[in-house]
PDB file of N, CA and C in Angstrom:
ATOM      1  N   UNK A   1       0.838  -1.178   0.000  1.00  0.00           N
ATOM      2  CA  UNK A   1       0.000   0.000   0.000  1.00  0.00           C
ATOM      3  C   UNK A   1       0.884   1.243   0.000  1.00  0.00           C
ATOM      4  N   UNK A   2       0.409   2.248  -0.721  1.00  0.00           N
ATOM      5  CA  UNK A   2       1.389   3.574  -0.775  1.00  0.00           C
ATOM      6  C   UNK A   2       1.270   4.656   0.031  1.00  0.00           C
ATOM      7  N   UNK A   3       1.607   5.124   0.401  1.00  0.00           N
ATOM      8  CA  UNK A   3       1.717   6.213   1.697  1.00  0.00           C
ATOM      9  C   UNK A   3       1.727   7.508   1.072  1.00  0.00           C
ATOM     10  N   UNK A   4       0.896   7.980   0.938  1.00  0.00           N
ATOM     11  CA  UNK A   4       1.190   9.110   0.882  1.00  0.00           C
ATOM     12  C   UNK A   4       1.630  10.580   1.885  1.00  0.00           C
ATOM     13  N   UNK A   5       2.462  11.628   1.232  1.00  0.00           N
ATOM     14  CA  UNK A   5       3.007  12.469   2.335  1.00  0.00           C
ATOM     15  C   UNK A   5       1.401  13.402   2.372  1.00  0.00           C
ATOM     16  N   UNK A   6       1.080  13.187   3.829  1.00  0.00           N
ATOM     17  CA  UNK A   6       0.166  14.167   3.664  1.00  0.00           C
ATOM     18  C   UNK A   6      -0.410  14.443   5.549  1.00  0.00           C
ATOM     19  N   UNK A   7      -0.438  15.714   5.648  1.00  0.00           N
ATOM     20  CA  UNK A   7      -0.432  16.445   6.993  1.00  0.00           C
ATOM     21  C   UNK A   7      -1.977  16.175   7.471  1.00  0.00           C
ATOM     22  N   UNK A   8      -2.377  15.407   8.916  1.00  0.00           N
ATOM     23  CA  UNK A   8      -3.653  15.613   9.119  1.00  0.00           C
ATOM     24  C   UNK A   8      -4.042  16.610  10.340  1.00  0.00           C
ATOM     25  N   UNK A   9      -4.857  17.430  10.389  1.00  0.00           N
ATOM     26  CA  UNK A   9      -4.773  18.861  11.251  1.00  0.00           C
ATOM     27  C   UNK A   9      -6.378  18.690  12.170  1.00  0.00           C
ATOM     28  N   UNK A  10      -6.350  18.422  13.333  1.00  0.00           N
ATOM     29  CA  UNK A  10      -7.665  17.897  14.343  1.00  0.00           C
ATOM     30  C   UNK A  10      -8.134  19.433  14.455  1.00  0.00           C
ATOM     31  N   UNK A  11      -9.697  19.590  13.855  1.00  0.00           N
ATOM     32  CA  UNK A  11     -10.295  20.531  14.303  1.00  0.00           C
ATOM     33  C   UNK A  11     -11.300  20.738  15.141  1.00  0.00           C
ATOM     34  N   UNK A  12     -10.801  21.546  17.019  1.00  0.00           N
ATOM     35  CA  UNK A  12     -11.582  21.142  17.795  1.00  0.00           C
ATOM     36  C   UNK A  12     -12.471  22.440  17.705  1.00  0.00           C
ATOM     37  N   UNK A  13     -12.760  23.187  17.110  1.00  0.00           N
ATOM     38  CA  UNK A  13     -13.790  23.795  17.292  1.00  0.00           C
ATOM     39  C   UNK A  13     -15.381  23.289  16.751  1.00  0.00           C
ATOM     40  N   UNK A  14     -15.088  22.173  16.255  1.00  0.00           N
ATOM     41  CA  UNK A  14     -16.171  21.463  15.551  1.00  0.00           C
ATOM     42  C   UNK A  14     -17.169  21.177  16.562  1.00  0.00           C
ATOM     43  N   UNK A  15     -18.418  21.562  16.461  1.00  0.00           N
ATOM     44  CA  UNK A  15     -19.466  21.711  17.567  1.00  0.00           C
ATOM     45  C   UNK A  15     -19.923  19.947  17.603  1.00  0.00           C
ATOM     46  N   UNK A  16     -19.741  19.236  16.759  1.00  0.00           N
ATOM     47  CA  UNK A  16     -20.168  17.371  16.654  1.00  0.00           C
ATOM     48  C   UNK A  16     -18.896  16.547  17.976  1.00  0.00           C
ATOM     49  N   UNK A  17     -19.846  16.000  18.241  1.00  0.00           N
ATOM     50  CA  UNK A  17     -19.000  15.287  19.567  1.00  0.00           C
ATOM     51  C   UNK A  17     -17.786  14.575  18.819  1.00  0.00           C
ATOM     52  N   UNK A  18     -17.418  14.424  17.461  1.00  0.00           N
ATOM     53  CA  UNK A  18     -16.410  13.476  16.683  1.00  0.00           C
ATOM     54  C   UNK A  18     -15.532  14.439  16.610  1.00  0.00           C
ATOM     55  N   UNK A  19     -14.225  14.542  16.934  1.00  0.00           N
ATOM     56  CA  UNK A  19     -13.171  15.698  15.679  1.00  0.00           C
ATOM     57  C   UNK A  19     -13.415  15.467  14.311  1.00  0.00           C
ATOM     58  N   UNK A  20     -13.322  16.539  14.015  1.00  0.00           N
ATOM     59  CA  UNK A  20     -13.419  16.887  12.449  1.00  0.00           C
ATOM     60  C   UNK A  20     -11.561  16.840  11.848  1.00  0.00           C
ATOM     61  N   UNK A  21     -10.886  16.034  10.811  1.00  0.00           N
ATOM     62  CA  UNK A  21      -9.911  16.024  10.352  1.00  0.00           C
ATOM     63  C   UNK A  21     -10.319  16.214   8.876  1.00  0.00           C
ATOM     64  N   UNK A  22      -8.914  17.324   9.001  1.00  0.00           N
ATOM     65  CA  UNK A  22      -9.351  18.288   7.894  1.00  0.00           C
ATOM     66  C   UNK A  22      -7.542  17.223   7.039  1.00  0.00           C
ATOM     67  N   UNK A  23      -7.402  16.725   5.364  1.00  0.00           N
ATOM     68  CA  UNK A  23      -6.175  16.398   5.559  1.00  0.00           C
ATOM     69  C   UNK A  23      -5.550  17.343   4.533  1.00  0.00           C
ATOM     70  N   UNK A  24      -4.092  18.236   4.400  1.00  0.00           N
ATOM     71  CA  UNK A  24      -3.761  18.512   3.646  1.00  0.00           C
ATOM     72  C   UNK A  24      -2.756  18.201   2.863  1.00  0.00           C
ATOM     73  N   UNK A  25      -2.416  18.605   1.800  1.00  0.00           N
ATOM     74  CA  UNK A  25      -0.820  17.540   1.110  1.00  0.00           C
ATOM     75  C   UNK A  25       0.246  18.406   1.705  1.00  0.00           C
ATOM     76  N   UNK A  26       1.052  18.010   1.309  1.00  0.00           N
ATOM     77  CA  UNK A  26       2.373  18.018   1.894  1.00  0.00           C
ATOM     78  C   UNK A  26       3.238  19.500   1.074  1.00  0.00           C
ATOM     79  N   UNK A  27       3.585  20.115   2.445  1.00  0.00           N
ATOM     80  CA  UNK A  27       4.134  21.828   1.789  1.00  0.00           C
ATOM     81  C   UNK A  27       5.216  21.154   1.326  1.00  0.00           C
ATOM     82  N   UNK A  28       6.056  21.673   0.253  1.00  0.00           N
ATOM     83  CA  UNK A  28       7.717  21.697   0.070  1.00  0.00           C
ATOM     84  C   UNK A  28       8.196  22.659   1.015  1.00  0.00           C
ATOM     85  N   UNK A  29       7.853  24.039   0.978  1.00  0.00           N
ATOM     86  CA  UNK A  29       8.189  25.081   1.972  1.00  0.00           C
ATOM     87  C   UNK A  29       8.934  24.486   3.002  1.00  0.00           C
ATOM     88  N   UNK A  30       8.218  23.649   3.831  1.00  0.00           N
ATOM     89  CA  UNK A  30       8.500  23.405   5.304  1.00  0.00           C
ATOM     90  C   UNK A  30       8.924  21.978   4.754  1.00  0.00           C
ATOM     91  N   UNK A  31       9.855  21.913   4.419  1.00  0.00           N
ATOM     92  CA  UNK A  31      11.285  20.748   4.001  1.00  0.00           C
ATOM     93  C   UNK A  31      11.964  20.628   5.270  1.00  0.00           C
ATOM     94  N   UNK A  32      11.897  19.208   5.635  1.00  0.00           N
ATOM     95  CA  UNK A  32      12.294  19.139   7.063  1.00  0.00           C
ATOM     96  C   UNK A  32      13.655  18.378   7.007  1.00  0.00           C
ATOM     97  N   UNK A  33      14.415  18.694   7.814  1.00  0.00           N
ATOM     98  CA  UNK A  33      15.901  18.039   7.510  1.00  0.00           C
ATOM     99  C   UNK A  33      16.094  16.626   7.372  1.00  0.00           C
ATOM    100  N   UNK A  34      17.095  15.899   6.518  1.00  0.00           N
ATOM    101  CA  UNK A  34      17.093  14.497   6.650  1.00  0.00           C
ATOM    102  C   UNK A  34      18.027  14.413   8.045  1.00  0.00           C
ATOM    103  N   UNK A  35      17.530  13.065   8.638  1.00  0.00           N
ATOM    104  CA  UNK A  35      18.156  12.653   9.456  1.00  0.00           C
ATOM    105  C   UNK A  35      19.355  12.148   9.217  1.00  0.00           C
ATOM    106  N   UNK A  36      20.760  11.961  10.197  1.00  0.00           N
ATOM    107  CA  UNK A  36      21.875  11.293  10.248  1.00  0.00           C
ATOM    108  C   UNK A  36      21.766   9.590   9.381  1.00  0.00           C
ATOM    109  N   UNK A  37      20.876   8.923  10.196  1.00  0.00           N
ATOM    110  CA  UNK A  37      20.283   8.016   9.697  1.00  0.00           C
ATOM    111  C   UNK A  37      20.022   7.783   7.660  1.00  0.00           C
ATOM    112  N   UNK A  38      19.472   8.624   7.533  1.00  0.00           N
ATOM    113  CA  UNK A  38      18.548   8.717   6.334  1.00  0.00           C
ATOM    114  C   UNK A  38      19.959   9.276   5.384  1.00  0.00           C
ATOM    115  N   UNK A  39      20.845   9.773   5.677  1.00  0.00           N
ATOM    116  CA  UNK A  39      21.917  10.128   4.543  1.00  0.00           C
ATOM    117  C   UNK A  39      23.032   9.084   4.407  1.00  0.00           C
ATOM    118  N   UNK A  40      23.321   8.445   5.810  1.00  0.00           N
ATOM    119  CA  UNK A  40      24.269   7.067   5.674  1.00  0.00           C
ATOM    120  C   UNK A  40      23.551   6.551   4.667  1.00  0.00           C
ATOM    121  N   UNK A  41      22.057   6.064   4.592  1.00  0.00           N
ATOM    122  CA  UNK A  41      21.265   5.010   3.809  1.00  0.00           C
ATOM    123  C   UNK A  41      21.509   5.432   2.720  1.00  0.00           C
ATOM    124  N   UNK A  42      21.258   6.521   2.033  1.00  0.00           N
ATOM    125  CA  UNK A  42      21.001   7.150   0.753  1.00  0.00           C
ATOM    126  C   UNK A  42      22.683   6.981   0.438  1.00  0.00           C
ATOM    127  N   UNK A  43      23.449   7.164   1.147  1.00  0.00           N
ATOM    128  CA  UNK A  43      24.915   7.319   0.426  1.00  0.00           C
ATOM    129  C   UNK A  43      25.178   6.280   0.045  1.00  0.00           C
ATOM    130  N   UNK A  44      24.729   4.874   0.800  1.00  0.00           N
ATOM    131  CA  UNK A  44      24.995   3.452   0.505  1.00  0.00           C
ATOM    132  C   UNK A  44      24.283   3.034  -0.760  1.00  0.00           C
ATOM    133  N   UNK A  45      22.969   3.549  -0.661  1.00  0.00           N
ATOM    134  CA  UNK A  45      22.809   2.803  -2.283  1.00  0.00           C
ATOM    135  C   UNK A  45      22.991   3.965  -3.504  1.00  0.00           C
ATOM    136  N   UNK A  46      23.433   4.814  -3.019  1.00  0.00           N
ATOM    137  CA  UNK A  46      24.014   5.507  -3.929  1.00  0.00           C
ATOM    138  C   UNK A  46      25.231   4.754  -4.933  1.00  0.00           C
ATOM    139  N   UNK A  47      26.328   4.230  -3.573  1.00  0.00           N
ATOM    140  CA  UNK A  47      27.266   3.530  -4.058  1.00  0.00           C
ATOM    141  C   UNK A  47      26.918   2.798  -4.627  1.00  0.00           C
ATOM    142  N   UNK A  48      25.725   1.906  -4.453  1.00  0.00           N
ATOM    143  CA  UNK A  48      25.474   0.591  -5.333  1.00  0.00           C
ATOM    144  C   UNK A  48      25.221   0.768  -6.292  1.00  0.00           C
ATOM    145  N   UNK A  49      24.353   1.731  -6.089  1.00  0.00           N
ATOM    146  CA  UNK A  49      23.603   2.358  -7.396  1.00  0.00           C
ATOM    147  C   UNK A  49      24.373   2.608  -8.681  1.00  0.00           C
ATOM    148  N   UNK A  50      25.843   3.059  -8.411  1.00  0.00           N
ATOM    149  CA  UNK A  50      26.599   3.447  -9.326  1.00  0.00           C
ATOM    150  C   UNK A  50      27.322   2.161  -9.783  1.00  0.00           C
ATOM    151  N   UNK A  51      27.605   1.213  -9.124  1.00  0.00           N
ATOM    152  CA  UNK A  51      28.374  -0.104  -9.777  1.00  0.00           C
ATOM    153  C   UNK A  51      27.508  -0.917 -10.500  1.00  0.00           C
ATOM    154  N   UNK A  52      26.348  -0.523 -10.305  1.00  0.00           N
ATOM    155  CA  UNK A  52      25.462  -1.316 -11.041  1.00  0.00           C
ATOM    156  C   UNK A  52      25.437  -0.782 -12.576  1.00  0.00           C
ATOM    157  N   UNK A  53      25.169  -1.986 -14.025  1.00  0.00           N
ATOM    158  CA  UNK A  53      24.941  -1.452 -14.849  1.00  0.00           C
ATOM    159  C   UNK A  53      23.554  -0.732 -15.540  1.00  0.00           C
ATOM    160  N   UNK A  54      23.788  -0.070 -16.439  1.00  0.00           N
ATOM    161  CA  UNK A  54      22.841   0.911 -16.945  1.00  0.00           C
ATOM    162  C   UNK A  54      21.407  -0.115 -16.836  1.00  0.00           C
ATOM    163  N   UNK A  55      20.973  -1.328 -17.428  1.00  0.00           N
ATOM    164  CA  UNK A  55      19.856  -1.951 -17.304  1.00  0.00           C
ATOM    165  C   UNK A  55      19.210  -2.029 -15.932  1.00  0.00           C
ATOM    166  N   UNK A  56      20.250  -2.491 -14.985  1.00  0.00           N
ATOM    167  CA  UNK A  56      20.065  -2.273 -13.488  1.00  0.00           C
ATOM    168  C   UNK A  56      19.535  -1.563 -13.039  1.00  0.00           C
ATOM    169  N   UNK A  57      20.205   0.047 -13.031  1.00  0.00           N
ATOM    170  CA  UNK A  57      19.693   1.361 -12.803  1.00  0.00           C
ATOM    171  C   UNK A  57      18.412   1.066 -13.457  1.00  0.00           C
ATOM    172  N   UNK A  58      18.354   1.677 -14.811  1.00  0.00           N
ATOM    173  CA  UNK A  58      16.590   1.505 -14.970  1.00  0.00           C
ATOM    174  C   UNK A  58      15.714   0.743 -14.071  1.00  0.00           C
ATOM    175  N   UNK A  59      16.253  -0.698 -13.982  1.00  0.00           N
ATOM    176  CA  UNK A  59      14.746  -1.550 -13.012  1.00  0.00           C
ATOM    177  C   UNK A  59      14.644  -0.913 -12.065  1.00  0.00           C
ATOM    178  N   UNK A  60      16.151  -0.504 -11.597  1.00  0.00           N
ATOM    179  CA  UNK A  60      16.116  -0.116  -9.966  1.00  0.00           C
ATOM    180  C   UNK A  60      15.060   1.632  -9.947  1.00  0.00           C
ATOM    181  N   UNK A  61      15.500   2.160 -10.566  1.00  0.00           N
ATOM    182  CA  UNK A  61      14.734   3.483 -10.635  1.00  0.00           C
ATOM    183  C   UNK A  61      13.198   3.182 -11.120  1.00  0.00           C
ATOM    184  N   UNK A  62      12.826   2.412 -11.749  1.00  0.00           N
ATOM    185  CA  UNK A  62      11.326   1.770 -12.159  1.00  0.00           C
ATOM    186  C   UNK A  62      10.675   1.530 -10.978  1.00  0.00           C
ATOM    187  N   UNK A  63      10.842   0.358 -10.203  1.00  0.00           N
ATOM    188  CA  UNK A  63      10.808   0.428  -8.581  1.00  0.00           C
ATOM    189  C   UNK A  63      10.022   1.765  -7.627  1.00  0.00           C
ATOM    190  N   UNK A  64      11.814   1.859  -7.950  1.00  0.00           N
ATOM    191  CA  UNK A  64      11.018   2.863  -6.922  1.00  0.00           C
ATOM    192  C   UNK A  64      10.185   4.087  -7.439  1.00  0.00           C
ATOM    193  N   UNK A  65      10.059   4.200  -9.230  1.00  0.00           N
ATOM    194  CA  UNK A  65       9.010   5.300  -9.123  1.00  0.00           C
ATOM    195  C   UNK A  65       7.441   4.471  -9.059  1.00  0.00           C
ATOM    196  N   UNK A  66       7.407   3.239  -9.188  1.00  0.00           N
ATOM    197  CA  UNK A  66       6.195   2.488  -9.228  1.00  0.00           C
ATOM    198  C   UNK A  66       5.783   2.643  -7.562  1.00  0.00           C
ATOM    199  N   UNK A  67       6.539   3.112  -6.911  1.00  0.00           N
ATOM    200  CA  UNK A  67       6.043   3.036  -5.152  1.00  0.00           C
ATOM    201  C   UNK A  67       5.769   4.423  -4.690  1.00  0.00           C
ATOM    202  N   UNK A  68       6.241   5.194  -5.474  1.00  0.00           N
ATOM    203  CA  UNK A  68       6.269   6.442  -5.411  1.00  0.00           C
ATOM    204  C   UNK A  68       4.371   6.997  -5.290  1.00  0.00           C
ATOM    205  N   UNK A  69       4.026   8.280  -4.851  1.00  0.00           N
ATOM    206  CA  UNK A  69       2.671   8.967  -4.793  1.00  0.00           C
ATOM    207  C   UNK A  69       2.565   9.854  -6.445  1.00  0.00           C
ATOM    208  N   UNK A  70       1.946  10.381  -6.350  1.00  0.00           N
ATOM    209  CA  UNK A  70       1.422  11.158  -7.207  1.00  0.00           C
ATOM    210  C   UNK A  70       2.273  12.639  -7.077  1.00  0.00           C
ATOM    211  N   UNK A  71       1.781  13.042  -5.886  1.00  0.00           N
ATOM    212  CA  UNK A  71       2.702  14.271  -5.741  1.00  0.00           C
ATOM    213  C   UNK A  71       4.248  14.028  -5.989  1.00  0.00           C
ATOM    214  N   UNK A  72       4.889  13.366  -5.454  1.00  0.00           N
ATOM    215  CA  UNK A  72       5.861  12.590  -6.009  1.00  0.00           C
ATOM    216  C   UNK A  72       6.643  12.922  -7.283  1.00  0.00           C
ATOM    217  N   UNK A  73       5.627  11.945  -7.691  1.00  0.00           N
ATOM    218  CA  UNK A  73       5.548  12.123  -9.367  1.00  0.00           C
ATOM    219  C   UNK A  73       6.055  13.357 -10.089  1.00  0.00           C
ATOM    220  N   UNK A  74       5.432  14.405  -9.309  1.00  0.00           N
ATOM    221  CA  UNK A  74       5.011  15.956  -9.911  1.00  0.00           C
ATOM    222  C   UNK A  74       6.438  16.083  -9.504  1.00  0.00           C
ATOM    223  N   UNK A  75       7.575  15.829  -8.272  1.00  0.00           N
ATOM    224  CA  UNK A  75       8.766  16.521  -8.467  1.00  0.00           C
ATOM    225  C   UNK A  75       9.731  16.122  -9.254  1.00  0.00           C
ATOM    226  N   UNK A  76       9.504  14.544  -9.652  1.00  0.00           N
ATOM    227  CA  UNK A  76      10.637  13.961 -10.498  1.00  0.00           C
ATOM    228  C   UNK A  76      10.185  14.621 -11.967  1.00  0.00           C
ATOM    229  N   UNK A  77       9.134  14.454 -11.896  1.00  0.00           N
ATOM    230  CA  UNK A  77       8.892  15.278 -13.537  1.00  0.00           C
ATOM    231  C   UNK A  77       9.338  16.759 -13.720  1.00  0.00           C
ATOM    232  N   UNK A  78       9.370  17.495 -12.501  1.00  0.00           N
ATOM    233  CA  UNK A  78       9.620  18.908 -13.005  1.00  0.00           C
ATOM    234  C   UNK A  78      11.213  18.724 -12.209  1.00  0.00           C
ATOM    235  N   UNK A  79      11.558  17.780 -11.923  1.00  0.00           N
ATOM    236  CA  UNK A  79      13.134  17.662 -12.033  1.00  0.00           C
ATOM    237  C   UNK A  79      14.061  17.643 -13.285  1.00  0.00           C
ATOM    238  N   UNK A  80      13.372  16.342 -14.381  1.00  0.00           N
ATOM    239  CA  UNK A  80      13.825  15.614 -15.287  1.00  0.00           C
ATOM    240  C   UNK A  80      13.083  17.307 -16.538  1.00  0.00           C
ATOM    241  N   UNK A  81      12.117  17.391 -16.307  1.00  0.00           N
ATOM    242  CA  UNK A  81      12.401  18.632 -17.897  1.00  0.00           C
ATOM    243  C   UNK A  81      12.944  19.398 -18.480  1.00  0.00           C
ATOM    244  N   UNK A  82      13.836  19.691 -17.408  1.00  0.00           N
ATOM    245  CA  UNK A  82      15.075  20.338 -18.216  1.00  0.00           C
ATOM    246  C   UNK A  82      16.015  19.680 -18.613  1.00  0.00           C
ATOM    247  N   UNK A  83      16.478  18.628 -17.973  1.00  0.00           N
ATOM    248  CA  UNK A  83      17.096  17.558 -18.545  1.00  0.00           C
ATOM    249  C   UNK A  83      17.242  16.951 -19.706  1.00  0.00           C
ATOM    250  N   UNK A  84      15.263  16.908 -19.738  1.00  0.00           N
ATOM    251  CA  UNK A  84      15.115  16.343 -21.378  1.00  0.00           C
ATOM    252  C   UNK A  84      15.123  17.525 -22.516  1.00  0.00           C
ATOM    253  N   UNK A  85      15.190  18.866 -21.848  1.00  0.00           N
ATOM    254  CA  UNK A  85      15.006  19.548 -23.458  1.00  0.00           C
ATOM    255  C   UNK A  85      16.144  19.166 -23.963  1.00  0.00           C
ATOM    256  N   UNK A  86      15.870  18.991 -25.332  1.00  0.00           N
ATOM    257  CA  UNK A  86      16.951  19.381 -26.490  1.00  0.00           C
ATOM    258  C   UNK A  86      17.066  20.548 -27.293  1.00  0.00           C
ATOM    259  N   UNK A  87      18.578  20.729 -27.876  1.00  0.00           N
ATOM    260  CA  UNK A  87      18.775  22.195 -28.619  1.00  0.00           C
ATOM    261  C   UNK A  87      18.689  21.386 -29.756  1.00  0.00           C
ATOM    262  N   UNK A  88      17.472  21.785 -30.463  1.00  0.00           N
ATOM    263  CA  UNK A  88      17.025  20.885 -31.775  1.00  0.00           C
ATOM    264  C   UNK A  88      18.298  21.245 -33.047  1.00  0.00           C
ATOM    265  N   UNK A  89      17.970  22.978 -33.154  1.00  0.00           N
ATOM    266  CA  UNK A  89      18.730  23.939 -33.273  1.00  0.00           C
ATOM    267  C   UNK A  89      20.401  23.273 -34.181  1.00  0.00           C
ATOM    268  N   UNK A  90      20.895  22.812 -32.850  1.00  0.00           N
ATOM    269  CA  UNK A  90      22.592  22.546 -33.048  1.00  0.00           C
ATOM    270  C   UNK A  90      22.382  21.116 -33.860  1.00  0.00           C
ATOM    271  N   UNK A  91      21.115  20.706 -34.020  1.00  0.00           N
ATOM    272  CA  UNK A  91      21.111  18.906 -34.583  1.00  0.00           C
ATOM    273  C   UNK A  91      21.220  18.861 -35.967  1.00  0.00           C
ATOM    274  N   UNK A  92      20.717  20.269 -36.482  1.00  0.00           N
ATOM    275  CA  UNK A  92      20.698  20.301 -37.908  1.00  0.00           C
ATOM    276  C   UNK A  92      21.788  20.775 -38.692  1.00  0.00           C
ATOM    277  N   UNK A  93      21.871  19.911 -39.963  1.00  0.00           N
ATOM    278  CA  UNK A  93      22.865  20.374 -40.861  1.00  0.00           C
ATOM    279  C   UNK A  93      23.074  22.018 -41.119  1.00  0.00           C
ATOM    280  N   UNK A  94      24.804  22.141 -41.056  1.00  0.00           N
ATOM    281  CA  UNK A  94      24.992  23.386 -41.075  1.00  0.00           C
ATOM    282  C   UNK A  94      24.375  24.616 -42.136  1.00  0.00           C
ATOM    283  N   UNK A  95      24.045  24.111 -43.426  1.00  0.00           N
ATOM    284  CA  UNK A  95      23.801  24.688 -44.171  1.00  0.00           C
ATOM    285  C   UNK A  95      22.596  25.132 -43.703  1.00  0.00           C
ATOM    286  N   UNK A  96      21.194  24.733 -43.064  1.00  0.00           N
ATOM    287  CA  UNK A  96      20.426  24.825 -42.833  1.00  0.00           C
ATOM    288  C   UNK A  96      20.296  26.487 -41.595  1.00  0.00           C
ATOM    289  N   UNK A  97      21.122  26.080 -40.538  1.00  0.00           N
ATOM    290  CA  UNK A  97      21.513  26.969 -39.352  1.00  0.00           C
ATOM    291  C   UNK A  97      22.043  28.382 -40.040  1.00  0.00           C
ATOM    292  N   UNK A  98      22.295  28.858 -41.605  1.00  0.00           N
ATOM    293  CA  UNK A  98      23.121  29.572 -42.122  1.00  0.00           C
ATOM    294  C   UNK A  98      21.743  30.751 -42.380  1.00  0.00           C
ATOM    295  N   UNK A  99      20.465  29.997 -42.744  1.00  0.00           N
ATOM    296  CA  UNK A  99      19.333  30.494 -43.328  1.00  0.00           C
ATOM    297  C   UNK A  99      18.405  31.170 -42.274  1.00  0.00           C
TER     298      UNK A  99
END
């Protein structure tokens, strides 16, 4: 099951004998530090990450975006778009770039 990051906020002014939970998604703003813990981990399969070959990487990055949320989603994508533009521009024959 996937977890999503998401803040739940108890509202007691709610006149119904139940609390009312209101849930919201998750600020970037308030980016909370990684733990000591959490950067040993990340450095370790970092290392692995890198001895492994290129097919590897892919499954391994497949993985984990298949476990990944939605919001998620939204940062690796507006990570990777600049990445993917291309300068179409420089691809074409010179004669062309002259015109």
């Amino acid at each position: 099951m996937m977890k999503m990051e998401t803040d739940k906020i108890m509202d007691e002014t709610n006149s119904n004998s139940q609390p009312f939970t209101t849930t919201m998604l998750y600020d970037p703003v308030r980016k909370k530090e990684s733990s000591p813990t959490f950067q040993v981990e990340r450095d370790t399969c970092l290392t692995y990450f890198s001895q492994w070959n290129e097919t590897d990487q892919v499954d391994f990055v497949e993985q984990l975006l298949s476990r990944m949320c939605h919001y998620q989603h939204g940062h690796i994508d507006a990570f990777l778009k600049p990445m993917l533009q291309r300068d179409f521009i420089s691809l074409l024959p010179s004669k062309l770039c002259l015109h």
